[in-house]
Every structure is written in C-alpha cells, then in structure tokens.
Protein backbone atom coordinates (compact mmCIF):
# COMPACT_ATOMS: atom_id res chain seq x y z
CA UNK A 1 -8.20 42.84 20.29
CA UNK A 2 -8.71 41.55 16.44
CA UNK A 3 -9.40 37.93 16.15
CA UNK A 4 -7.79 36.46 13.51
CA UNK A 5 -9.66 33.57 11.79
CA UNK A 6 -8.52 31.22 8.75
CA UNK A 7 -10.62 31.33 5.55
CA UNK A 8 -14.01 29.65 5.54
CA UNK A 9 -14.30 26.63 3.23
CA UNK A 10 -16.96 28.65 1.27
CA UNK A 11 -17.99 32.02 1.28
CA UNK A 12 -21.36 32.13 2.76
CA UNK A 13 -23.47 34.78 2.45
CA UNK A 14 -25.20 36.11 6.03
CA UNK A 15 -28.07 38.30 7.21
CA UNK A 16 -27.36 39.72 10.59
CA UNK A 17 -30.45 40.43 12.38
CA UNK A 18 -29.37 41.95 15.67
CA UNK A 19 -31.16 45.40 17.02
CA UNK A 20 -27.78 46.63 19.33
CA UNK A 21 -25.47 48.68 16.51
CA UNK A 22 -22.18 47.07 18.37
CA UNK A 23 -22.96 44.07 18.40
CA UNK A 24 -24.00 43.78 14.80
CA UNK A 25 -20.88 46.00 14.13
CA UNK A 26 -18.97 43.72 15.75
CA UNK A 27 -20.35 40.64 14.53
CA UNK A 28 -20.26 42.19 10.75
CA UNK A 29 -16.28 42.45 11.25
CA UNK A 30 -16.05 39.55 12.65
CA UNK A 31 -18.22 37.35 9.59
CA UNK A 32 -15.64 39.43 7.12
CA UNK A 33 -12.68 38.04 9.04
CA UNK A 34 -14.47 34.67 8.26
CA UNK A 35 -14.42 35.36 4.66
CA UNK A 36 -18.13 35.51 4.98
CA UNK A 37 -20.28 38.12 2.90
CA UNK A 38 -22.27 40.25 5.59
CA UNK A 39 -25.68 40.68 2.82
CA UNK A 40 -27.49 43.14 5.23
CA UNK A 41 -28.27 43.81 8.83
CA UNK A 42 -31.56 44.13 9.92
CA UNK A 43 -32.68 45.81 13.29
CA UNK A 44 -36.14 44.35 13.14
CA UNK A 45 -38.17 41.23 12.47
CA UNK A 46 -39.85 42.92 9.58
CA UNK A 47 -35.97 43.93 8.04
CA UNK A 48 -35.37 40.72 8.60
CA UNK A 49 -38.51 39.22 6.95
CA UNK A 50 -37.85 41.51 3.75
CA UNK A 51 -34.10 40.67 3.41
CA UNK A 52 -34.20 37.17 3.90
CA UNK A 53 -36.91 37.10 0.60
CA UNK A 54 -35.20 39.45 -0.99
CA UNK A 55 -31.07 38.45 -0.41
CA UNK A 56 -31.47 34.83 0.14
CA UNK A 57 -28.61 34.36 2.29
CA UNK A 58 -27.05 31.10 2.95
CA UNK A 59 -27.22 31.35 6.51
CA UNK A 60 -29.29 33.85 9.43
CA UNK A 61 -27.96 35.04 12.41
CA UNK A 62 -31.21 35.58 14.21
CA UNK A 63 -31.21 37.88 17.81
CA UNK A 64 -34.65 37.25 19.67
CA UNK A 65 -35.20 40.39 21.26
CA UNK A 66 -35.57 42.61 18.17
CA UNK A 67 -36.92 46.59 17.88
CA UNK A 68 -40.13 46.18 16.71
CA UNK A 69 -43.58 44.12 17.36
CA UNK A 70 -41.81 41.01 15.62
CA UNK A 71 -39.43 39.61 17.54
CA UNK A 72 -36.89 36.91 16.26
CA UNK A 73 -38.80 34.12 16.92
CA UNK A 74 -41.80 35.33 14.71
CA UNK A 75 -39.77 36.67 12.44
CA UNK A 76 -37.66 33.34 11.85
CA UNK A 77 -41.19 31.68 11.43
CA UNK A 78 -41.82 34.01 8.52
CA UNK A 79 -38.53 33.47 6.73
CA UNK A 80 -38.97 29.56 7.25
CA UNK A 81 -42.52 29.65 5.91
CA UNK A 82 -41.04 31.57 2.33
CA UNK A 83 -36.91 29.29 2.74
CA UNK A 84 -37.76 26.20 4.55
CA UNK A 85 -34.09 25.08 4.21
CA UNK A 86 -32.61 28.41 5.49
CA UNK A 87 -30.03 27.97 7.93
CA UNK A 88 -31.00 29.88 11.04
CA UNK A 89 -28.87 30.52 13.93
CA UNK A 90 -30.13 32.15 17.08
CA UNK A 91 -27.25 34.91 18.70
CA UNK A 92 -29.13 34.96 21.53
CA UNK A 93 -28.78 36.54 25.40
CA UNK A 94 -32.01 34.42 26.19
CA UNK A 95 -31.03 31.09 26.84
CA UNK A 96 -33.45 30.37 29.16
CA UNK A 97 -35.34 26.84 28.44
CA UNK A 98 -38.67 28.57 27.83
CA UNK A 99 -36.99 30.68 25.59
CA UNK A 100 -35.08 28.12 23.89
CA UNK A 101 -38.35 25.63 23.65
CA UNK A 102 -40.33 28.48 21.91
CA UNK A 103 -37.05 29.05 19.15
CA UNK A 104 -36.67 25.65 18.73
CA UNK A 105 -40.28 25.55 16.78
CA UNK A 106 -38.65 27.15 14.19
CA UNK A 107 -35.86 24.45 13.76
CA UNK A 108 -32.52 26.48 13.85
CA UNK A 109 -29.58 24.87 12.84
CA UNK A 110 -28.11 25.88 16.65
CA UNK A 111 -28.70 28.23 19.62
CA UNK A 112 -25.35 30.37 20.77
CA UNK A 113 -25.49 32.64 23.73
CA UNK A 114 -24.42 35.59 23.87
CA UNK A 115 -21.55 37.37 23.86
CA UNK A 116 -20.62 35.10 20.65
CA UNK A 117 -17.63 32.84 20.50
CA UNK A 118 -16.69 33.78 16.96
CA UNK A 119 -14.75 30.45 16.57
CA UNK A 120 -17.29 28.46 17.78
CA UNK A 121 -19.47 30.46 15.09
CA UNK A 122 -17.07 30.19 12.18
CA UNK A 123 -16.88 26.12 13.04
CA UNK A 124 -20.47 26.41 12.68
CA UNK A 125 -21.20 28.32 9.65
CA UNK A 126 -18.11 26.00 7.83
CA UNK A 127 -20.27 22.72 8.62
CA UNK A 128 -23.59 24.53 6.95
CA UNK A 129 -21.73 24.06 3.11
C-alpha cells in the first residue's frame, strides 16, 4: 500500500542512518513522498559520522542499533559535537527507558518507535523549518 502524503512546507534535506536495507528503503520512499531530499543512507555510525560533516542535512533519522562498533547513540554524539543544532530523530525499536535515558544525552528533537508512522514523521520534520 503507497501512502500518499501532501507536500512538506520546505524541502528538508535527510540522512537516513538505519542498518536493515528495507527499512531504509522504505523509509527513503517514504521521505520522497514527503517532498523531502533523502542526502544519503548510512548503515553505520561511522557512515553516519562522515555524512552528517560532509552533507549537512537539515534533519537525522538516527536507528540505535547500527552495524558496526558505533552504535547510534555514539554516533549522534559525534555529529552533535561537529552540528550542535542538527536535528536528530531517533527511528528506534528500543524504546525501553534505559534506552531512551542514554539517547536523550544527545538531545534529539524526538524519539519514534518503530515501525514508523510516516505521518506522524512528516508532522514532525514540517515543525523542524
């Protein structure tokens, strides 16, 4: 089933940084759909890391459990130490509070569970202009 989504207010620019192909697959469609421009995916924390300095999206969709040693936690540390005002959003199957306590060090601008409620996203990402 294709969701169908009206336009974004603005045409963000997003790093997906999700290690299952699907879901970032799915996710990439789904951003497009949005009106959003999907500026890479990265599979690990150290992709991540290297696109973030190197794209400078306008918003990060951030999975925690990432291939790799760096996970998304450590890896949104790294981005926020080089963009402190990058808008990070954790696309996350942990939601468990210890979980949650540890991301929320890194100040994200929210914490959705997975699977994704795209609207929910897109409502999101629109407030983030």
């Amino acid at each position: 089933m294709m969701i169908v989504f009206q336009a974004l207010s603005w045409p963000p620019r997003v790093l997906v940084v999700e290690d299952e192909s699907i879901i970032a697959l799915a996710t990439t469609a789904n951003l497009k759909r949005m009106g959003c421009e999907v500026v890479a995916t990265a599979a690990t924390g150290q992709q991540a890391v290297a696109y973030a300095r190197a794209k400078r999206p306008d918003v990060v969709l951030m999975d925690i459990m990432l291939e790799g040693a760096m996970d998304g936690i450590e890896a949104a540390t790294r981005i926020r130490e080089m963009h402190p005002d990058m808008p990070i959003i954790y696309c996350t199957a942990y939601t468990d509070a210890g979980t949650r306590g540890l991301a929320a060090r890194t100040k994200p601008k929210a914490f959705m569970g997975k699977p994704l409620d795209y609207g929910a996203l897109k409502e999101l990402i629109d407030t983030l202009q």
